[in-house]
Protein backbone atom coordinates (compact mmCIF):
# COMPACT_ATOMS: atom_id res chain seq x y z
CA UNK A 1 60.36 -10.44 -80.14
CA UNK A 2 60.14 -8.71 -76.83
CA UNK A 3 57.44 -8.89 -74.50
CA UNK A 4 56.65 -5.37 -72.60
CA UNK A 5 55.39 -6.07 -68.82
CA UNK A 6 52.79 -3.72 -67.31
CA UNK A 7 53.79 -2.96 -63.80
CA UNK A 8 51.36 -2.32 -60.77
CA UNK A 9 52.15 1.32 -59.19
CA UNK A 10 54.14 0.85 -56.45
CA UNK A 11 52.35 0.06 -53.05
CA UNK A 12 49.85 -2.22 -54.68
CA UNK A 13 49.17 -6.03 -55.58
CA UNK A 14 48.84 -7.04 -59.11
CA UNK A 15 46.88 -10.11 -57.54
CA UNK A 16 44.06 -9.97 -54.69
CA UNK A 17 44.62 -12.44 -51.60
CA UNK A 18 41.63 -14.22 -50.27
CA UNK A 19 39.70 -13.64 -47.01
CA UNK A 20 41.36 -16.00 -44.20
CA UNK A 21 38.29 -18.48 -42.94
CA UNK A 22 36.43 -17.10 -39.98
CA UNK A 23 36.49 -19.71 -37.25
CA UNK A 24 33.04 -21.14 -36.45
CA UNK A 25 31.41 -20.11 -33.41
CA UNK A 26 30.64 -22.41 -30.82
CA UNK A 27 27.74 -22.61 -29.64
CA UNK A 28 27.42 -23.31 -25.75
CA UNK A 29 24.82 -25.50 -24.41
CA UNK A 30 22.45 -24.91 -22.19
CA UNK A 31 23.51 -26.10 -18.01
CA UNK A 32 20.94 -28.65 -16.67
CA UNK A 33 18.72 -27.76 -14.46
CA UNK A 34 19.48 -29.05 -10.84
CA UNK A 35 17.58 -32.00 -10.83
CA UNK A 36 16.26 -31.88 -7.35
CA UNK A 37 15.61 -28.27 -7.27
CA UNK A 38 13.70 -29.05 -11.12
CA UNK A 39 11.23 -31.80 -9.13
CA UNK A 40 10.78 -29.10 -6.21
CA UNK A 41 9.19 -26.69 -8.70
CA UNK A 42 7.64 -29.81 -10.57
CA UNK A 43 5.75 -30.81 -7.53
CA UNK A 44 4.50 -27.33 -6.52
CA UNK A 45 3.42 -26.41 -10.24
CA UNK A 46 -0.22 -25.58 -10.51
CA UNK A 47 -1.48 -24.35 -14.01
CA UNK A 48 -3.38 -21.28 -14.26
CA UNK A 49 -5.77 -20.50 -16.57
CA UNK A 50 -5.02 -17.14 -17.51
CA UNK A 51 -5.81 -14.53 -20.17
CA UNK A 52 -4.18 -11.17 -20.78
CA UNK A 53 -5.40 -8.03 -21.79
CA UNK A 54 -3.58 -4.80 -22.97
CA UNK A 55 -2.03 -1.58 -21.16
CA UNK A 56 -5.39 -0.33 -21.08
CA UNK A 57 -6.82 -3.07 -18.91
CA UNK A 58 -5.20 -4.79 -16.28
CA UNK A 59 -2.55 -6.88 -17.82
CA UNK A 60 -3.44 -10.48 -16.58
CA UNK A 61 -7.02 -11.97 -15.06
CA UNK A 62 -8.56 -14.81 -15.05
CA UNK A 63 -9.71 -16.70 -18.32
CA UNK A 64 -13.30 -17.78 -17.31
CA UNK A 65 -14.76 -14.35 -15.25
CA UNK A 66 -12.28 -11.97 -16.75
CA UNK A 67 -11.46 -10.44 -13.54
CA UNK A 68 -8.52 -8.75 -12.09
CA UNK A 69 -9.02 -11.16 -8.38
CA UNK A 70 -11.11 -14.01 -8.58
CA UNK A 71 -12.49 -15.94 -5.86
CA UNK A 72 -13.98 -18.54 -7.35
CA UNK A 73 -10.97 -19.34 -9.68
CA UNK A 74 -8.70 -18.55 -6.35
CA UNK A 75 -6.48 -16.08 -7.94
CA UNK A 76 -5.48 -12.48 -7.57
CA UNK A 77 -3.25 -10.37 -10.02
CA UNK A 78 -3.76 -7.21 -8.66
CA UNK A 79 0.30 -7.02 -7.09
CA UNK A 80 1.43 -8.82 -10.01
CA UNK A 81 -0.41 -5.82 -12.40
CA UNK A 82 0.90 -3.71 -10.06
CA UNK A 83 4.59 -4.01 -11.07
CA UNK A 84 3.34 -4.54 -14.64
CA UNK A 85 2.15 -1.52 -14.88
CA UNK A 86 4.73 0.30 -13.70
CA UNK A 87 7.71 -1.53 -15.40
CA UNK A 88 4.93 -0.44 -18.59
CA UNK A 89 5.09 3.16 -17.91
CA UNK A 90 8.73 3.40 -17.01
CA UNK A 91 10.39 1.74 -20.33
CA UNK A 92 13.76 3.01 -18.89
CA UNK A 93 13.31 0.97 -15.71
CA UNK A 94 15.25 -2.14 -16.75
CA UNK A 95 14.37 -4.02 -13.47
CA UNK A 96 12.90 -3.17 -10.19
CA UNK A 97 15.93 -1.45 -7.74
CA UNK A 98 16.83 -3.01 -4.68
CA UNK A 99 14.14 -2.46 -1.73
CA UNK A 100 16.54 -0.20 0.37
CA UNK A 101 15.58 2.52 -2.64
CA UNK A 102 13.23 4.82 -1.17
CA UNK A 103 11.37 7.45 -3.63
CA UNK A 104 12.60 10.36 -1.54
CA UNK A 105 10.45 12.50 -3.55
CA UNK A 106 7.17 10.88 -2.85
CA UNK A 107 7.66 10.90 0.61
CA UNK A 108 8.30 14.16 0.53
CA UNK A 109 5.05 14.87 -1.53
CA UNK A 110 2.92 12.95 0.87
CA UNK A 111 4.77 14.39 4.37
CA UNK A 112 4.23 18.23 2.47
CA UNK A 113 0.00 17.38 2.13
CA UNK A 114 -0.60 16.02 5.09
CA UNK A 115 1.27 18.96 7.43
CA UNK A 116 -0.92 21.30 5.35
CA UNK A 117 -3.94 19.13 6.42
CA UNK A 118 -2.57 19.43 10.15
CA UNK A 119 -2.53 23.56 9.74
CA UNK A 120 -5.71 23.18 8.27
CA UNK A 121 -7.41 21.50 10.96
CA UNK A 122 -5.91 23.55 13.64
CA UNK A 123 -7.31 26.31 11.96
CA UNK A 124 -10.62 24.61 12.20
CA UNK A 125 -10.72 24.56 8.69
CA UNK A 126 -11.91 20.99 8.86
CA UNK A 127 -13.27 20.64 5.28
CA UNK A 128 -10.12 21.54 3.63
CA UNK A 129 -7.66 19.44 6.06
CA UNK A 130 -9.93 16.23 4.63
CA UNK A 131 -9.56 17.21 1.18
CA UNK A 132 -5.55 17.58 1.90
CA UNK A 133 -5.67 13.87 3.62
CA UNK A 134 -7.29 12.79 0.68
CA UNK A 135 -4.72 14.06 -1.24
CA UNK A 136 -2.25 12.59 1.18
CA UNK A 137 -3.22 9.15 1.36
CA UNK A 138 -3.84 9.03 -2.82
CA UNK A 139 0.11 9.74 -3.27
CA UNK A 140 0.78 7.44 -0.47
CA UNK A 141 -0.91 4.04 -1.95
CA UNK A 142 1.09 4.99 -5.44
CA UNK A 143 4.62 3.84 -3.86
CA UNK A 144 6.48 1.17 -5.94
CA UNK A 145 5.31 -2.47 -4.64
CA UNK A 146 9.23 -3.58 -4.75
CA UNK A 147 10.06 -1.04 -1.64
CA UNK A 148 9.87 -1.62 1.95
CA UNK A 149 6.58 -2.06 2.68
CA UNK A 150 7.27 -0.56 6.58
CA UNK A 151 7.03 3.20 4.80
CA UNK A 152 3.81 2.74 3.07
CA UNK A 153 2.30 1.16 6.37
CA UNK A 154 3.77 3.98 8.29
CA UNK A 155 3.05 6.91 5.62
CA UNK A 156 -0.21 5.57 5.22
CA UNK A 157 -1.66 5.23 8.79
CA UNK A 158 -0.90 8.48 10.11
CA UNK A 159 -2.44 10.19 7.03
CA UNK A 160 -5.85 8.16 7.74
CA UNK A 161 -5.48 8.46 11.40
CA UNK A 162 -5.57 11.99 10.42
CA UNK A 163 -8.44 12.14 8.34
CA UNK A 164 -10.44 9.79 10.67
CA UNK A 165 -10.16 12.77 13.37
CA UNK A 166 -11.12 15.07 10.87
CA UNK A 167 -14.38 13.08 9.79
CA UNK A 168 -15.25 12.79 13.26
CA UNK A 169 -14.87 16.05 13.41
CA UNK A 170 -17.31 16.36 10.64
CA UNK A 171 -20.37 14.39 11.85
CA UNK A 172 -19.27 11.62 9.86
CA UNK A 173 -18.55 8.94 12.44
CA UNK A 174 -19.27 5.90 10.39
CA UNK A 175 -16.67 7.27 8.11
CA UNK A 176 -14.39 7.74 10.53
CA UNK A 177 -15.09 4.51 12.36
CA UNK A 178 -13.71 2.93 8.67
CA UNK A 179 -10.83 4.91 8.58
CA UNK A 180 -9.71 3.70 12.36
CA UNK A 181 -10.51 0.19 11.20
CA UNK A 182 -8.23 0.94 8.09
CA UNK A 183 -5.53 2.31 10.38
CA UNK A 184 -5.48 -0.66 12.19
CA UNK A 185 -5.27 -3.37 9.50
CA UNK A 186 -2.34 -1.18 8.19
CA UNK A 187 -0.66 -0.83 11.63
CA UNK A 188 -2.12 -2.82 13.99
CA UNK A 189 0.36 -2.41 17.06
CA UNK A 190 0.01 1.36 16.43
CA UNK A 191 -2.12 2.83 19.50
CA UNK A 192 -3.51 5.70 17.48
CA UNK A 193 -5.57 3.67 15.48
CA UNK A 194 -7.47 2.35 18.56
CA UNK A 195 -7.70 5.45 20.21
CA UNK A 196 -9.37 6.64 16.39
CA UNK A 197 -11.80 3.70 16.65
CA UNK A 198 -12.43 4.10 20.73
CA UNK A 199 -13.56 7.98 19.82
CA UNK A 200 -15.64 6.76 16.47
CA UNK A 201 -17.29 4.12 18.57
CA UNK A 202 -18.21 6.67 21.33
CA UNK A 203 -19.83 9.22 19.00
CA UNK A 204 -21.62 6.51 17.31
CA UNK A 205 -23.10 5.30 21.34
CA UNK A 206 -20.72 2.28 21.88
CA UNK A 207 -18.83 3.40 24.99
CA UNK A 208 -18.66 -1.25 25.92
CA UNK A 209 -16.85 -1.38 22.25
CA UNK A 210 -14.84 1.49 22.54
CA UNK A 211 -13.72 0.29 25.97
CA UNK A 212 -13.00 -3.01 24.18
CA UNK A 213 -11.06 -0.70 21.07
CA UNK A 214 -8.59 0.82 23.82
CA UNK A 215 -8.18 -2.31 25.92
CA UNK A 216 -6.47 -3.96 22.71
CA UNK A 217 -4.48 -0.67 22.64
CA UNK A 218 -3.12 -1.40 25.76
CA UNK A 219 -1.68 -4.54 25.38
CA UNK A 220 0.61 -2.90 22.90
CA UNK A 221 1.27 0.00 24.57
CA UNK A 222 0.30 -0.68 28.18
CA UNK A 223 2.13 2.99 29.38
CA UNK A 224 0.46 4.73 26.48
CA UNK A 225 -0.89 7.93 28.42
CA UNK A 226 -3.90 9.03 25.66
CA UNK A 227 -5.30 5.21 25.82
CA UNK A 228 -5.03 5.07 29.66
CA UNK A 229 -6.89 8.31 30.05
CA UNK A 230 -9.81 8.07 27.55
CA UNK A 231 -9.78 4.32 29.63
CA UNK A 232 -10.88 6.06 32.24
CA UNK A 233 -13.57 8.79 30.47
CA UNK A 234 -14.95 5.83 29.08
CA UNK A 235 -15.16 4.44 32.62
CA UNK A 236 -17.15 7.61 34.13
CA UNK A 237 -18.95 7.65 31.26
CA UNK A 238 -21.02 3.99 32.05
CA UNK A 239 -20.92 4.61 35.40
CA UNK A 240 -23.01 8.16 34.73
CA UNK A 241 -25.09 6.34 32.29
CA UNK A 242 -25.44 2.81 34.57
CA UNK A 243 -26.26 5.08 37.89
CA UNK A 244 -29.55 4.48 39.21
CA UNK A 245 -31.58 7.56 39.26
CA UNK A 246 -32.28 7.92 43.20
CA UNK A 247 -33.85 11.32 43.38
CA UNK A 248 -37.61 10.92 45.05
CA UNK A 249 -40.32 12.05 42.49
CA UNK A 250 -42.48 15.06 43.61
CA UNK A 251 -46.08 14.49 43.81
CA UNK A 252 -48.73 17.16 44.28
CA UNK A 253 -51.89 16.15 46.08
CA UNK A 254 -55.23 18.41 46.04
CA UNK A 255 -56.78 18.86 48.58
CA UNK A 256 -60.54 18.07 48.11
């Protein structure tokens, strides 16, 4: 008897070949730590109690008073919230850039509202030049932490140097006695900021302080022409008030 053979078409197996293994992956291990640098972070390790809150609130504070900077638990999240916020509202900001990244565009922002402060003012438009510092110095504060801290301290003087001038103008000389302190704690070498306080002081009857205010300019800026001069307004100034008054007093006698 014969036996008929069915044939696969040509180009194909009659018979199916079996997956080749897949090699196992290795797994790497983790390096060690360096053991001296590990005890160096051992020994300066101090745990914090600390609770966190959502995008809402600020994203870490302390566990006991619930706030943002603590004094009695001797903690403050306010730079670290900072950054947290941002990274938060930028999702495509996979880390922070290197600090030689300036936002070009911010500083252009804040330069643009504080010249039209400056035209403002010298138009004696007074009220509106404040509202345009306060515009100013709001756009200033909002630059990244992670970037060179030299261009907020810069941006952010002159704007409140500004606007302390423009209080002054105002009436408001506590106000703008504030501002020159502000100035100064932001740029302390900067002689503006004393002149600022100097001028605050004098409206507010202080001429011995405001001597004191441009005498600390000085030893910054010992040529600085504006500090030297109002040095020496402040000095006619006491010696106006300090002068005795000499003039003999007029007395009328009747005659009986």
């Amino acid at each position: 008897m014969s036996q008929q053979v069915q044939q696969a078409p040509a180009g194909q197996h009659s018979h199916a070949h079996p997956h080749p293994p897949q090699p196992a992956q290795q797994v790497m291990p983790a390096p060690q730590p360096d053991p001296v640098m590990q005890a160096r972070i051992d020994a300066d390790f101090k745990p914090v109690d600390i609770a966190v809150g959502g995008p809402s609130t600020a994203f870490a504070f302390c566990n006991t008073h619930k706030l943002e900077k603590c004094k009695q638990c001797n903690v403050d999240f306010t730079a670290l919230n900072r950054v947290s916020k941002i990274l938060v509202t930028n999702p495509t900001l996979r880390c922070p850039p290197p600090p030689n990244v300036v936002q070009q565009k911010l500083s252009q922002a804040v330069t643009n509202m504080k010249d039209e402060g400056n035209n403002l003012y010298k138009l004696n438009k007074t009220r509106e030049a404040l509202s345009k510092y306060n515009m100013a110095a709001s756009i200033a504060v909002q630059r990244p932490a992670w970037e060179n801290a030299a261009i907020l301290r810069e941006e952010l003087s002159t704007v409140v140097s500004n606007r302390s001038a423009a209080l002054l103008e105002l009436g408001d000389y506590l106000g703008a006695l504030v501002d020159a302190e502000t100035v100064i704690s932001v740029r302390r070498q900067w002689p503006k900021g004393h002149f600022r306080k100097a001028k605050a002081l004098v409206a507010l009857g202080h001429i011995e302080e405001a001597k004191d205010a441009i005498s600390l300019g000085l030893q910054f800026e010992p040529n600085n022409i504006e500090l030297s001069g109002y040095m020496l307004e402040l000095d006619k100034q006491l010696a106006s008030r300090n002068q005795p008054n000499t003039k003999e007093k007029s007395v009328s006698v009747t005659s009986s």
